[in-house]
C-alpha atoms as a PDB file:
ATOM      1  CA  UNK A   1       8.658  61.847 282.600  1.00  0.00           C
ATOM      2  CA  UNK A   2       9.065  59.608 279.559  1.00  0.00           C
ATOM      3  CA  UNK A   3       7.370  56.043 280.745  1.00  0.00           C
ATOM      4  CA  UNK A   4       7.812  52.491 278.845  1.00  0.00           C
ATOM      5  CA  UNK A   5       4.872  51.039 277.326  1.00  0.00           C
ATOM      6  CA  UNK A   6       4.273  47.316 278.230  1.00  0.00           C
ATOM      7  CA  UNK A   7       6.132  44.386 276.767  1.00  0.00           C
ATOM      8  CA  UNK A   8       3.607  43.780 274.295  1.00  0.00           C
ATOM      9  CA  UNK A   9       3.740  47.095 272.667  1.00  0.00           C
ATOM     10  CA  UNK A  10       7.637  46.056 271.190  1.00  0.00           C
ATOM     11  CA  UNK A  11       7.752  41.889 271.340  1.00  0.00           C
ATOM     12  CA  UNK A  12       6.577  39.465 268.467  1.00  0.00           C
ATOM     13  CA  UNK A  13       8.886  37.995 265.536  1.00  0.00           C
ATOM     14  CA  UNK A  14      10.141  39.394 262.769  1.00  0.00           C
ATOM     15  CA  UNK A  15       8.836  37.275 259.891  1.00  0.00           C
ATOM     16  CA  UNK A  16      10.344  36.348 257.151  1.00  0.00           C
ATOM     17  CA  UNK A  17       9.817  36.856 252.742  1.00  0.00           C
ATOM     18  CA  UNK A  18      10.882  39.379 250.332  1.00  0.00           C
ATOM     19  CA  UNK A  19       8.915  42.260 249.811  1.00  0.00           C
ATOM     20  CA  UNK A  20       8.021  43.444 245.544  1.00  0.00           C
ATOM     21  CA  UNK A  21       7.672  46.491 245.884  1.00  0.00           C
ATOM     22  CA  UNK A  22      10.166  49.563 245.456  1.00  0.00           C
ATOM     23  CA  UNK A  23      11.339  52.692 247.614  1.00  0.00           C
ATOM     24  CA  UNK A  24      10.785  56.307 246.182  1.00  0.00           C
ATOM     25  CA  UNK A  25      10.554  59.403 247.553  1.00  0.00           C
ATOM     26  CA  UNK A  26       6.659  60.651 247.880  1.00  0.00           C
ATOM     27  CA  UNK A  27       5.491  64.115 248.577  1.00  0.00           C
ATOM     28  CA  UNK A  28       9.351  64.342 250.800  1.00  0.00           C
ATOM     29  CA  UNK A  29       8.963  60.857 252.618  1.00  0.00           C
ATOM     30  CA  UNK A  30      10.841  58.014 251.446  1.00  0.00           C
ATOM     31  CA  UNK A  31       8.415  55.495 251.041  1.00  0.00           C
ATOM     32  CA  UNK A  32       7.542  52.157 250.356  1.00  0.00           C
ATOM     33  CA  UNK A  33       5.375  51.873 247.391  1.00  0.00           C
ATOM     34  CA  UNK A  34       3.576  48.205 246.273  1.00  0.00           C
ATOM     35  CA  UNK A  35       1.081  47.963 243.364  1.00  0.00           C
ATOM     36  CA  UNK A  36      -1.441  45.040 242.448  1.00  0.00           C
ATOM     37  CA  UNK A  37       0.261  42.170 241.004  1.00  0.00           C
ATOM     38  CA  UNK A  38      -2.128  41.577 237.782  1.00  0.00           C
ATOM     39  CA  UNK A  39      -0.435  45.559 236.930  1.00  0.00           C
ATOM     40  CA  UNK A  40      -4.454  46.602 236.400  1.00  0.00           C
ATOM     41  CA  UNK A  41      -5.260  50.386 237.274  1.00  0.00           C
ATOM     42  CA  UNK A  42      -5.688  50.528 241.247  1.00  0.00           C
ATOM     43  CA  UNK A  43      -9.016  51.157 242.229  1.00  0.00           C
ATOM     44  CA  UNK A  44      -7.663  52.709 245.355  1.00  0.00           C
ATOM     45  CA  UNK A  45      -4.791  54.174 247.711  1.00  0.00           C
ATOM     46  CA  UNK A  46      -3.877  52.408 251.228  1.00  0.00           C
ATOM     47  CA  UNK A  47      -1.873  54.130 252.991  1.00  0.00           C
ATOM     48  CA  UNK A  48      -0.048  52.402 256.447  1.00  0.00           C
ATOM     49  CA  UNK A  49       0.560  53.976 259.068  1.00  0.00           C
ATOM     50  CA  UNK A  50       2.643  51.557 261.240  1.00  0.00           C
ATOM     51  CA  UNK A  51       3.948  50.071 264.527  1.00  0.00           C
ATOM     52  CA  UNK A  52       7.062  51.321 266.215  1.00  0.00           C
ATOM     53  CA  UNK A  53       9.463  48.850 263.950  1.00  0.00           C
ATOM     54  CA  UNK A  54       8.126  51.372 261.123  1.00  0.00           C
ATOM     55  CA  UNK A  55       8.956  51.327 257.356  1.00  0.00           C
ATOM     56  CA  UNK A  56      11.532  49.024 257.041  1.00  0.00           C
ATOM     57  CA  UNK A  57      10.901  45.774 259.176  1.00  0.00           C
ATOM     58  CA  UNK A  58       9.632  43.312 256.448  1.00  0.00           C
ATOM     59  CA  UNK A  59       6.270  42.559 258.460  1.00  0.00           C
ATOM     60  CA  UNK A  60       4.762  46.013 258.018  1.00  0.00           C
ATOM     61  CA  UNK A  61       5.859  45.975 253.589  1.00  0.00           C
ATOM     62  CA  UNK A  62       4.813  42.164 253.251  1.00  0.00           C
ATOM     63  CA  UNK A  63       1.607  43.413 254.643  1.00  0.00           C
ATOM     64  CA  UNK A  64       1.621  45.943 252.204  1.00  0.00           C
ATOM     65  CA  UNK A  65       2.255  43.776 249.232  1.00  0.00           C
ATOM     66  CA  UNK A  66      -0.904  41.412 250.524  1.00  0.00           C
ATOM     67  CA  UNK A  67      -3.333  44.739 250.785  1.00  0.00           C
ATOM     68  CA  UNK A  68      -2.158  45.309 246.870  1.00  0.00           C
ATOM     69  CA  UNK A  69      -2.606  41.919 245.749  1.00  0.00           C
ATOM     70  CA  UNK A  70      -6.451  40.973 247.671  1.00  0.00           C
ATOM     71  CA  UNK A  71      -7.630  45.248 247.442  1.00  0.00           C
ATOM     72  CA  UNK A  72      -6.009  45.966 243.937  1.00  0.00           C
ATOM     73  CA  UNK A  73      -4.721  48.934 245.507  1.00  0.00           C
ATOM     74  CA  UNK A  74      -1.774  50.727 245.237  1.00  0.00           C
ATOM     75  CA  UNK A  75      -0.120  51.079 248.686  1.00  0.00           C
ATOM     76  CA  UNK A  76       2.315  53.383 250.589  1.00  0.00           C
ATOM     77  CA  UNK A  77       4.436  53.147 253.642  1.00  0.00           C
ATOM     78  CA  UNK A  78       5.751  56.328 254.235  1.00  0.00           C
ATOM     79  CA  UNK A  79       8.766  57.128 256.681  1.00  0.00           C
ATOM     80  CA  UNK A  80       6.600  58.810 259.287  1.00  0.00           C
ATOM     81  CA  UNK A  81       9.158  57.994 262.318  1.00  0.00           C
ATOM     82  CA  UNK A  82      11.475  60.905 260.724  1.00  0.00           C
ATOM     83  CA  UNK A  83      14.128  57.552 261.524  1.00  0.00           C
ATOM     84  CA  UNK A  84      13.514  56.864 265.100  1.00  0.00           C
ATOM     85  CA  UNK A  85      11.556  53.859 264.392  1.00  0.00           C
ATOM     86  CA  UNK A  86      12.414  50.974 267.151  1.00  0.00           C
ATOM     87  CA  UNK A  87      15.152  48.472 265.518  1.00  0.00           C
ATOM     88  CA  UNK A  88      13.541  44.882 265.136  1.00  0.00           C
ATOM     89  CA  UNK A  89      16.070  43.650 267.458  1.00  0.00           C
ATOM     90  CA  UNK A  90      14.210  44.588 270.175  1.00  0.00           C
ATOM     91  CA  UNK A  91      12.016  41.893 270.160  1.00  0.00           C
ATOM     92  CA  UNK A  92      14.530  39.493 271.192  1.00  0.00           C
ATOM     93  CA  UNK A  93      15.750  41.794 273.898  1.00  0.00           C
ATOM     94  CA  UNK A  94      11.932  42.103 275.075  1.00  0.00           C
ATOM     95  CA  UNK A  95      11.902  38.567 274.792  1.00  0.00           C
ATOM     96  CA  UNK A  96      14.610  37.939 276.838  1.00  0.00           C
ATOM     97  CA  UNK A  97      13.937  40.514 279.707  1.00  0.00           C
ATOM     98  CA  UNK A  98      10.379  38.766 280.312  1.00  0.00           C
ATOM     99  CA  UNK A  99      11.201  35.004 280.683  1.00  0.00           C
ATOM    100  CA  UNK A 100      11.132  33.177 283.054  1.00  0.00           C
ATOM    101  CA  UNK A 101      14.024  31.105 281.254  1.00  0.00           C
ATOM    102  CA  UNK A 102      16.156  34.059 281.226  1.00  0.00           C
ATOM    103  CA  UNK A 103      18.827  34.607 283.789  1.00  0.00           C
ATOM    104  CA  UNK A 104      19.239  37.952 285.676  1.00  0.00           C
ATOM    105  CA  UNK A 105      23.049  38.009 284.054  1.00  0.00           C
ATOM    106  CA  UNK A 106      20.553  37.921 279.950  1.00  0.00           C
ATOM    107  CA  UNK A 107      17.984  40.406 281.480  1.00  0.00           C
ATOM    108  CA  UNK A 108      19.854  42.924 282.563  1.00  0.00           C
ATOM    109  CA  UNK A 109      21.495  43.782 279.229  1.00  0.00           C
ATOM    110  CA  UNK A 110      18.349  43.338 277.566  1.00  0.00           C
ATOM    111  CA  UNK A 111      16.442  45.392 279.965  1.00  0.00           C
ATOM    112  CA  UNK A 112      19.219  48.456 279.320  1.00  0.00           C
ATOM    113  CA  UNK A 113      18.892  47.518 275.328  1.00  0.00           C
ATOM    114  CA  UNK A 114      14.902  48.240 275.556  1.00  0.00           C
ATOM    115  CA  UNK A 115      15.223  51.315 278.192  1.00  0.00           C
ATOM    116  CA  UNK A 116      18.051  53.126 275.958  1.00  0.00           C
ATOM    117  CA  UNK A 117      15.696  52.804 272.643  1.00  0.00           C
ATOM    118  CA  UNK A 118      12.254  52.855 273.713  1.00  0.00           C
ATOM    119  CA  UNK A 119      12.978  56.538 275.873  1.00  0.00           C
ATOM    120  CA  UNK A 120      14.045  58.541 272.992  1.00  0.00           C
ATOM    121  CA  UNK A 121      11.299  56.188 270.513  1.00  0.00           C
ATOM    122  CA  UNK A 122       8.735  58.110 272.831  1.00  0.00           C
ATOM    123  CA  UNK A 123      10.037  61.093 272.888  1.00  0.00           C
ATOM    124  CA  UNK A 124      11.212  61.720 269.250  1.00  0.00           C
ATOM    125  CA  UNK A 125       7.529  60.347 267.952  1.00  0.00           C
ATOM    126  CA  UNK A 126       5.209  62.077 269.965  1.00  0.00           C
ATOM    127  CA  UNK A 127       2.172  63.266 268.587  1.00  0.00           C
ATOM    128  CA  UNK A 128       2.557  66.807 268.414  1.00  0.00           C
ATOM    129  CA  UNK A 129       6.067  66.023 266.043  1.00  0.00           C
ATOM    130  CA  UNK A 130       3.987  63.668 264.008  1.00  0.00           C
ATOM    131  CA  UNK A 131       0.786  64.526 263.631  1.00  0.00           C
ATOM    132  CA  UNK A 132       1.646  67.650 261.254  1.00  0.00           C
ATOM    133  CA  UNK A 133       4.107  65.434 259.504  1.00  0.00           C
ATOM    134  CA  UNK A 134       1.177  62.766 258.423  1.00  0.00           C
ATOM    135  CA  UNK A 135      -1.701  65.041 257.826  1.00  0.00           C
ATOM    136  CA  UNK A 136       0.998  66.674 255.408  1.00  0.00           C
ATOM    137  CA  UNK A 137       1.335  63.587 253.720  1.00  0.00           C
ATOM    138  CA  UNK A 138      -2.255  62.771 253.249  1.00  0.00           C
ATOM    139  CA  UNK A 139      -2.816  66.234 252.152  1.00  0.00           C
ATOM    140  CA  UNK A 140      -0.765  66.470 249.319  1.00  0.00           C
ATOM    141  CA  UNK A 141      -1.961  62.457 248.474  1.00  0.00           C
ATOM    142  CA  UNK A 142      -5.423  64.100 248.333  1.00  0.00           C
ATOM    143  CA  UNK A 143      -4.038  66.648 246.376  1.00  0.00           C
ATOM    144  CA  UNK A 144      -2.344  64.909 243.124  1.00  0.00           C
ATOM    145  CA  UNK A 145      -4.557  61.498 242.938  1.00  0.00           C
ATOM    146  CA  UNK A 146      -8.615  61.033 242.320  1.00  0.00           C
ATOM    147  CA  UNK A 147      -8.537  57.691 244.028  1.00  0.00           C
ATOM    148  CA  UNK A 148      -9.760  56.875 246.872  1.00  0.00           C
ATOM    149  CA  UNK A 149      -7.660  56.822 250.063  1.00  0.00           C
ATOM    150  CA  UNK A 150      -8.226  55.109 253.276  1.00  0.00           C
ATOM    151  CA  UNK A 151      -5.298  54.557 256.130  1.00  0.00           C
ATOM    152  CA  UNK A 152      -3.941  51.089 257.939  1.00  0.00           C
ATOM    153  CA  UNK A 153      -3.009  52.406 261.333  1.00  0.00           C
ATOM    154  CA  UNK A 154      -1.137  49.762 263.493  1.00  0.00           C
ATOM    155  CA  UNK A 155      -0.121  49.715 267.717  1.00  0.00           C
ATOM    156  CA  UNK A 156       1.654  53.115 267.011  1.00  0.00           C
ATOM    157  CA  UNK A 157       0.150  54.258 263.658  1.00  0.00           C
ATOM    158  CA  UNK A 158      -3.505  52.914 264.974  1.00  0.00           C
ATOM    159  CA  UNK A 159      -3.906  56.613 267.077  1.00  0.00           C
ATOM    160  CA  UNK A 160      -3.052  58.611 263.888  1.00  0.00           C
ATOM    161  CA  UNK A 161      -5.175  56.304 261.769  1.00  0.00           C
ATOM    162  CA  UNK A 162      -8.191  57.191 263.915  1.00  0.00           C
ATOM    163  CA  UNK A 163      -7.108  60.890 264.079  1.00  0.00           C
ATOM    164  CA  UNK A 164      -7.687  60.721 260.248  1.00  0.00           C
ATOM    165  CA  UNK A 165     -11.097  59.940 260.659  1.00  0.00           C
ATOM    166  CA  UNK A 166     -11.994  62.778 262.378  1.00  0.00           C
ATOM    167  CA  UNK A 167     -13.870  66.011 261.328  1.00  0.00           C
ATOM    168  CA  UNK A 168     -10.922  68.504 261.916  1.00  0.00           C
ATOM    169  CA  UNK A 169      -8.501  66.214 259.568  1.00  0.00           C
ATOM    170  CA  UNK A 170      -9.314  68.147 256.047  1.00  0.00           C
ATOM    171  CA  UNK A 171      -7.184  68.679 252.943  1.00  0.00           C
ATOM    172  CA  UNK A 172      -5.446  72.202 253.260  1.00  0.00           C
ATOM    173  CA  UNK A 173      -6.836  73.648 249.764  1.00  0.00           C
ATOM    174  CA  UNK A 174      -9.929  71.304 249.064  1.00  0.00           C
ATOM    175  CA  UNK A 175     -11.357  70.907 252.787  1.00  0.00           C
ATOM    176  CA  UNK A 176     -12.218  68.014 251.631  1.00  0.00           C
ATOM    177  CA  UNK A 177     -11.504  64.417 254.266  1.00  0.00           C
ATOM    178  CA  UNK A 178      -7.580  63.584 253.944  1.00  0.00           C
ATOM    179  CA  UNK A 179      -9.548  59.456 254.025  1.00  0.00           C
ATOM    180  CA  UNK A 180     -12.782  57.944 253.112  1.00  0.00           C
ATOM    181  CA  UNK A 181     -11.797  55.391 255.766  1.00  0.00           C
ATOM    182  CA  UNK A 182      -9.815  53.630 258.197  1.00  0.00           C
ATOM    183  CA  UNK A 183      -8.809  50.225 259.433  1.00  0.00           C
ATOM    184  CA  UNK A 184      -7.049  49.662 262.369  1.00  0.00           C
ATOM    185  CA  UNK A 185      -5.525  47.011 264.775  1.00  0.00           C
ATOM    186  CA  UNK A 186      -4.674  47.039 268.537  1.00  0.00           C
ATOM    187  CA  UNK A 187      -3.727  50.682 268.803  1.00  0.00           C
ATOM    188  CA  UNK A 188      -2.265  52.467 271.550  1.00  0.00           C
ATOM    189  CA  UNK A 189      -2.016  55.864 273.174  1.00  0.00           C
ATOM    190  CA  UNK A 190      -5.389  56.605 272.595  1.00  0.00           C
ATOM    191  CA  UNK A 191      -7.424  59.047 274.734  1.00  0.00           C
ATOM    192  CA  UNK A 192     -10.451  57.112 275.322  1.00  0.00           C
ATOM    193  CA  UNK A 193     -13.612  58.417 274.974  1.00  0.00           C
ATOM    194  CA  UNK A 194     -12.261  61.471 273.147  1.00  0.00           C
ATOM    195  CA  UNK A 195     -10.833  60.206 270.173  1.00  0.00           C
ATOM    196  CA  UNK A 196     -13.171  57.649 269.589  1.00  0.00           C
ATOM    197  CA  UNK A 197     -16.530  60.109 270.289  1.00  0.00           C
ATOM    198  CA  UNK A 198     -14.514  62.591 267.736  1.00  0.00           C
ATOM    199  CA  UNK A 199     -14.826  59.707 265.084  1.00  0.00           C
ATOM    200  CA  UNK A 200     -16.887  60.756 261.730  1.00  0.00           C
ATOM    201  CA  UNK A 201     -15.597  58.952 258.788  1.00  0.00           C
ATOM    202  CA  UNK A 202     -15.442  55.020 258.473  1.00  0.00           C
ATOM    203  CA  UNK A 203     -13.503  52.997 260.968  1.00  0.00           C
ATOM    204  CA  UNK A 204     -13.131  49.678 261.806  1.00  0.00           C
ATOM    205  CA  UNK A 205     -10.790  48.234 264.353  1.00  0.00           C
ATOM    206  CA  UNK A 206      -9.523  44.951 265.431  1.00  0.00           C
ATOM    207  CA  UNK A 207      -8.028  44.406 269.098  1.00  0.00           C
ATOM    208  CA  UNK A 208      -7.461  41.383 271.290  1.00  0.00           C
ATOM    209  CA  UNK A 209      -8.818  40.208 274.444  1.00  0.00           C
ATOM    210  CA  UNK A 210      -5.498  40.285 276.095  1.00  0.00           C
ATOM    211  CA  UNK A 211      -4.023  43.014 275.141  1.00  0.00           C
ATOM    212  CA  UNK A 212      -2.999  45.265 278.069  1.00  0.00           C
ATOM    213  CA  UNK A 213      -1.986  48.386 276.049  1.00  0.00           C
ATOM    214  CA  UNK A 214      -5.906  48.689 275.483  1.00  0.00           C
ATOM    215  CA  UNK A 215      -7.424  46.535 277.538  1.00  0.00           C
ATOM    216  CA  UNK A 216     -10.650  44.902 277.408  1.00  0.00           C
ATOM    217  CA  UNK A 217     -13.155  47.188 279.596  1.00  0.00           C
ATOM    218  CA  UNK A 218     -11.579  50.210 277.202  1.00  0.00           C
ATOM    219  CA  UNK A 219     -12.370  48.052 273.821  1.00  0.00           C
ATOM    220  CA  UNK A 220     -16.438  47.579 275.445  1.00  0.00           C
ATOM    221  CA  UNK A 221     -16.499  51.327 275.782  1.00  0.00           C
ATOM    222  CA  UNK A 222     -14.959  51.857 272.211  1.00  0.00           C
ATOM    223  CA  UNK A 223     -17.675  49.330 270.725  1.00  0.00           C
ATOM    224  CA  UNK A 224     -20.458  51.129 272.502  1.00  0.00           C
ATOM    225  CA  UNK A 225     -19.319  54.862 270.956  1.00  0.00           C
ATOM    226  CA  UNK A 226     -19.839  52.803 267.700  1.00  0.00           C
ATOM    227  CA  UNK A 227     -22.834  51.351 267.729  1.00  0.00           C
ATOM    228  CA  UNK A 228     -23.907  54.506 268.987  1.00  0.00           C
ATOM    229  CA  UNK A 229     -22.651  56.109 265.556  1.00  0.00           C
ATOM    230  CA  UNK A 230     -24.194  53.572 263.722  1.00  0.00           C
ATOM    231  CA  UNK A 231     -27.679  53.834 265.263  1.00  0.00           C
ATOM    232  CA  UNK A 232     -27.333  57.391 264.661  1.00  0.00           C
ATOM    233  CA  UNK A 233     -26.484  56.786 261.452  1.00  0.00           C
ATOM    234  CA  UNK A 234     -29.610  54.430 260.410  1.00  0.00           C
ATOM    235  CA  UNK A 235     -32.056  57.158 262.115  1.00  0.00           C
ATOM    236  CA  UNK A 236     -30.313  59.652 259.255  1.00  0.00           C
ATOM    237  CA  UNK A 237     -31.168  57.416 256.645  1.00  0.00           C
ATOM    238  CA  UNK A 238     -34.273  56.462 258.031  1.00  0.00           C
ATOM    239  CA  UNK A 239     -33.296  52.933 258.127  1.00  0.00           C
ATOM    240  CA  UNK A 240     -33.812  49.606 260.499  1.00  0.00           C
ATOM    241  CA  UNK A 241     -30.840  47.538 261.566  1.00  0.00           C
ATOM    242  CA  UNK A 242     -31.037  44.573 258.930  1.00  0.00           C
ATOM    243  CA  UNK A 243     -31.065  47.609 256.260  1.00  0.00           C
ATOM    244  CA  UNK A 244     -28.086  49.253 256.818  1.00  0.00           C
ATOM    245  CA  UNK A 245     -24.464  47.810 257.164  1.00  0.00           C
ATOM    246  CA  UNK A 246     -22.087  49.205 259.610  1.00  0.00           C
ATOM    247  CA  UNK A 247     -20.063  52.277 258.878  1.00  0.00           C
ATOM    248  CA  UNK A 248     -18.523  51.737 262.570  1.00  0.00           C
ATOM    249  CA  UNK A 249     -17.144  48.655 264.075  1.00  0.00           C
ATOM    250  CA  UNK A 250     -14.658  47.020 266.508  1.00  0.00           C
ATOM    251  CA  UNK A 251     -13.858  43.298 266.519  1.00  0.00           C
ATOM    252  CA  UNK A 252     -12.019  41.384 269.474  1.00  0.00           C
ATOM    253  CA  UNK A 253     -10.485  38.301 269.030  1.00  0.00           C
ATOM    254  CA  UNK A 254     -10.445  35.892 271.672  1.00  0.00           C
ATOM    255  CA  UNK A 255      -7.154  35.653 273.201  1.00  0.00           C
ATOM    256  CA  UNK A 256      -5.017  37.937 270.595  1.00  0.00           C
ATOM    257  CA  UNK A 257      -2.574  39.851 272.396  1.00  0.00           C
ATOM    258  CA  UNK A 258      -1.203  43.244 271.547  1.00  0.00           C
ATOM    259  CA  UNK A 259       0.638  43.150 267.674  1.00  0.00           C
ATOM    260  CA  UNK A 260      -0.814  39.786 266.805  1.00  0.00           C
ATOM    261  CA  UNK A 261      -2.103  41.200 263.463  1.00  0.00           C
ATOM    262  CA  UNK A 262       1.847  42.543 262.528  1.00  0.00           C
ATOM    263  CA  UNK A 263       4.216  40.451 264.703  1.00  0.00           C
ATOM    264  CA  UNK A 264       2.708  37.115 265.273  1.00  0.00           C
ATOM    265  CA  UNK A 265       4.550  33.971 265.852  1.00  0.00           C
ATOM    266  CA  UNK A 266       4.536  31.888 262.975  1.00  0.00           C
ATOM    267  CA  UNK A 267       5.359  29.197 264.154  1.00  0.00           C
ATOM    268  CA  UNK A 268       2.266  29.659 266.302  1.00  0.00           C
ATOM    269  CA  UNK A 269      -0.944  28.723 264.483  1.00  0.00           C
ATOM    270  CA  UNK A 270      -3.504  30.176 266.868  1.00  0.00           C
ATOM    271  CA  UNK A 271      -1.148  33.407 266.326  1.00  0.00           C
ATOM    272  CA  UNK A 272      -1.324  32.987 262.495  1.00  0.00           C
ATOM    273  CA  UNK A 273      -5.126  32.308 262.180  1.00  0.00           C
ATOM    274  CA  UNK A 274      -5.676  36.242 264.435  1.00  0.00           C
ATOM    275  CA  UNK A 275      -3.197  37.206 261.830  1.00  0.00           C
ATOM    276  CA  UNK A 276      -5.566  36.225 259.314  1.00  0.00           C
ATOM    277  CA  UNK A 277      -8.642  37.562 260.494  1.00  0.00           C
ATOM    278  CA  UNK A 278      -7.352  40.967 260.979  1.00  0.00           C
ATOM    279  CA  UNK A 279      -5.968  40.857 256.811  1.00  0.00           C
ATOM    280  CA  UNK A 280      -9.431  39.866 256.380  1.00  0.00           C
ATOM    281  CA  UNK A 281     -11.402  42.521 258.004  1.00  0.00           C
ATOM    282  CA  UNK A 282      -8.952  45.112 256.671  1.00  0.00           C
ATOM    283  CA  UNK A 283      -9.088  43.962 253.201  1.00  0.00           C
ATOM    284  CA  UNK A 284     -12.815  43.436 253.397  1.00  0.00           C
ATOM    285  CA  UNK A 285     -13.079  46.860 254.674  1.00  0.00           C
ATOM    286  CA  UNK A 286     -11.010  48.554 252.163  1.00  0.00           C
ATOM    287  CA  UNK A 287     -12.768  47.056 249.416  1.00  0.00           C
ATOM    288  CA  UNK A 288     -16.116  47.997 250.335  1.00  0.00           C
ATOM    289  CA  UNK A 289     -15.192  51.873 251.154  1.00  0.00           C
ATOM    290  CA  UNK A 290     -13.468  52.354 248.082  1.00  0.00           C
ATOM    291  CA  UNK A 291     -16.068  51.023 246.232  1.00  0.00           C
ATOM    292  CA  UNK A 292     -18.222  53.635 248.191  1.00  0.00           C
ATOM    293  CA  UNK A 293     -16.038  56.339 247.600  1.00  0.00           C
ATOM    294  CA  UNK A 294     -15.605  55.771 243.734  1.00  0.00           C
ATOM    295  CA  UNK A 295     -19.146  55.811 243.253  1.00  0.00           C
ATOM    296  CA  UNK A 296     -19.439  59.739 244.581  1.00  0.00           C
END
């Protein structure tokens, strides 16, 4: 049986700005693609993979445009919800069905609205119908550019994101990693400890203390499997602590719920300053793994 995540997993705003960059078709997905501003050479590919309001919603491409600007990247958002993705009126409805304010006469429409699009959402995306379809992608990225490509995985797109990092997710005719890493923010739908023990190439992640799709006790286990990594890591390289930075991290942010770093109030500037530290440890991230990766 098909269940419905929590309300977190499709509430937030829909924020508002116009997006730069253009839509073109890319190895069969339509996708959004967004360059660095200054029109330098990119130093690097970012790839998102994202929430269940996918391609379209302007959140997830404004996002985009900031990784180009701040990374100096050229960045895709590919179609990967084959157009199932979760219309961004939703949040309203999920908004509605879960106040207190709200009458039973507004919640029960709302509640039917959310039921009769999140059921087929789950159904229609599941991994074992999109999991081929973005490994494909990635594969055939690998496959025509030199750069160096890591993946943005958000809520949704956060489980595939990790999947990337792991050992078994190799180019079809190189072998070679589809990423050289990975940032992601309050996924869900993970299998924890499994995906997280099966993690080899760089990840870092950024979740919430209150977020109930992953909730706090599962983030503490997450951040030990890291450190664990990392130590293991150092003893490779024969290094202490204070010598070697972390190829492996988690970050929680006190009282960030579940989609703060993609659907944030913005009114809301506790929401907006979670917002910020997320872009921040993604950018930061990208930056210094593509650096890594262009020096091999």
């Amino acid at each position: 049986m098909v269940s419905l995540p929590c309300e977190d997993c499709a509430s937030g705003f829909t924020h508002t700005g116009e997006p730069r960059g253009r839509v073109e078709t890319l190895h069969g997905l339509h996708t959004y693609i967004t360059e660095p501003p200054s029109g330098a050479p990119p130093k690097g590919i970012i790839v998102m993979i994202p929430d269940a309001f996918g391609w379209e919603i302007p959140n997830n491409r404004l996002i985009c445009d900031t990784y180009a600007s701040r990374a100096q990247c050229l960045v895709y958002l590919p179609e990967f919800q084959n157009g199932h993705q979760l219309p961004h009126t939703l949040m309203t409805d999920i908004g509605a069905m879960t106040s207190e304010k709200s009458s039973i006469i507004n919640k029960v429409p709302s509640t039917l609205r959310v039921i009769y699009n999140m059921a087929p959402f789950i159904y229609l995306t599941r991994p074992s119908i999109t999991t081929p379809l973005i490994k494909s992608f990635f594969s055939s990225l690998r496959s025509s550019s030199p750069l160096p490509v890591c993946a943005a995985g958000f809520c949704w797109g956060g489980l595939y994101a990790i999947l990337l990092t792991h050992a078994s997710s190799t180019a079809k005719e190189s072998g070679i990693p589809l990423i050289d890493a990975a940032f992601v923010a309050h996924p869900s739908n993970l299998t924890i400890p499994a995906d997280i023990e099966k993690v080899e190439r760089p990840l870092s992640i950024c979740h919430g203390t209150k977020d109930f799709v992953l909730d706090l006790k599962g983030a503490r286990v997450i951040e030990g499997i890291l450190e664990a990594k990392n130590q293991s890591t150092r003893k490779e390289k024969g290094s202490g602590e204070e010598d070697g930075e972390k190829r492996y991290e988690i970050q929680v942010l006190e009282g960030a719920k579940h989609g703060f770093a993609v659907r944030g109030n913005p009114n809301d500037s506790a929401e907006m300053e979670q917002a910020q530290r997320a872009e921040d440890q993604a950018v930061e991230w990208f930056v210094r793994w593509i650096a890594e990766a262009g020096k091999r």
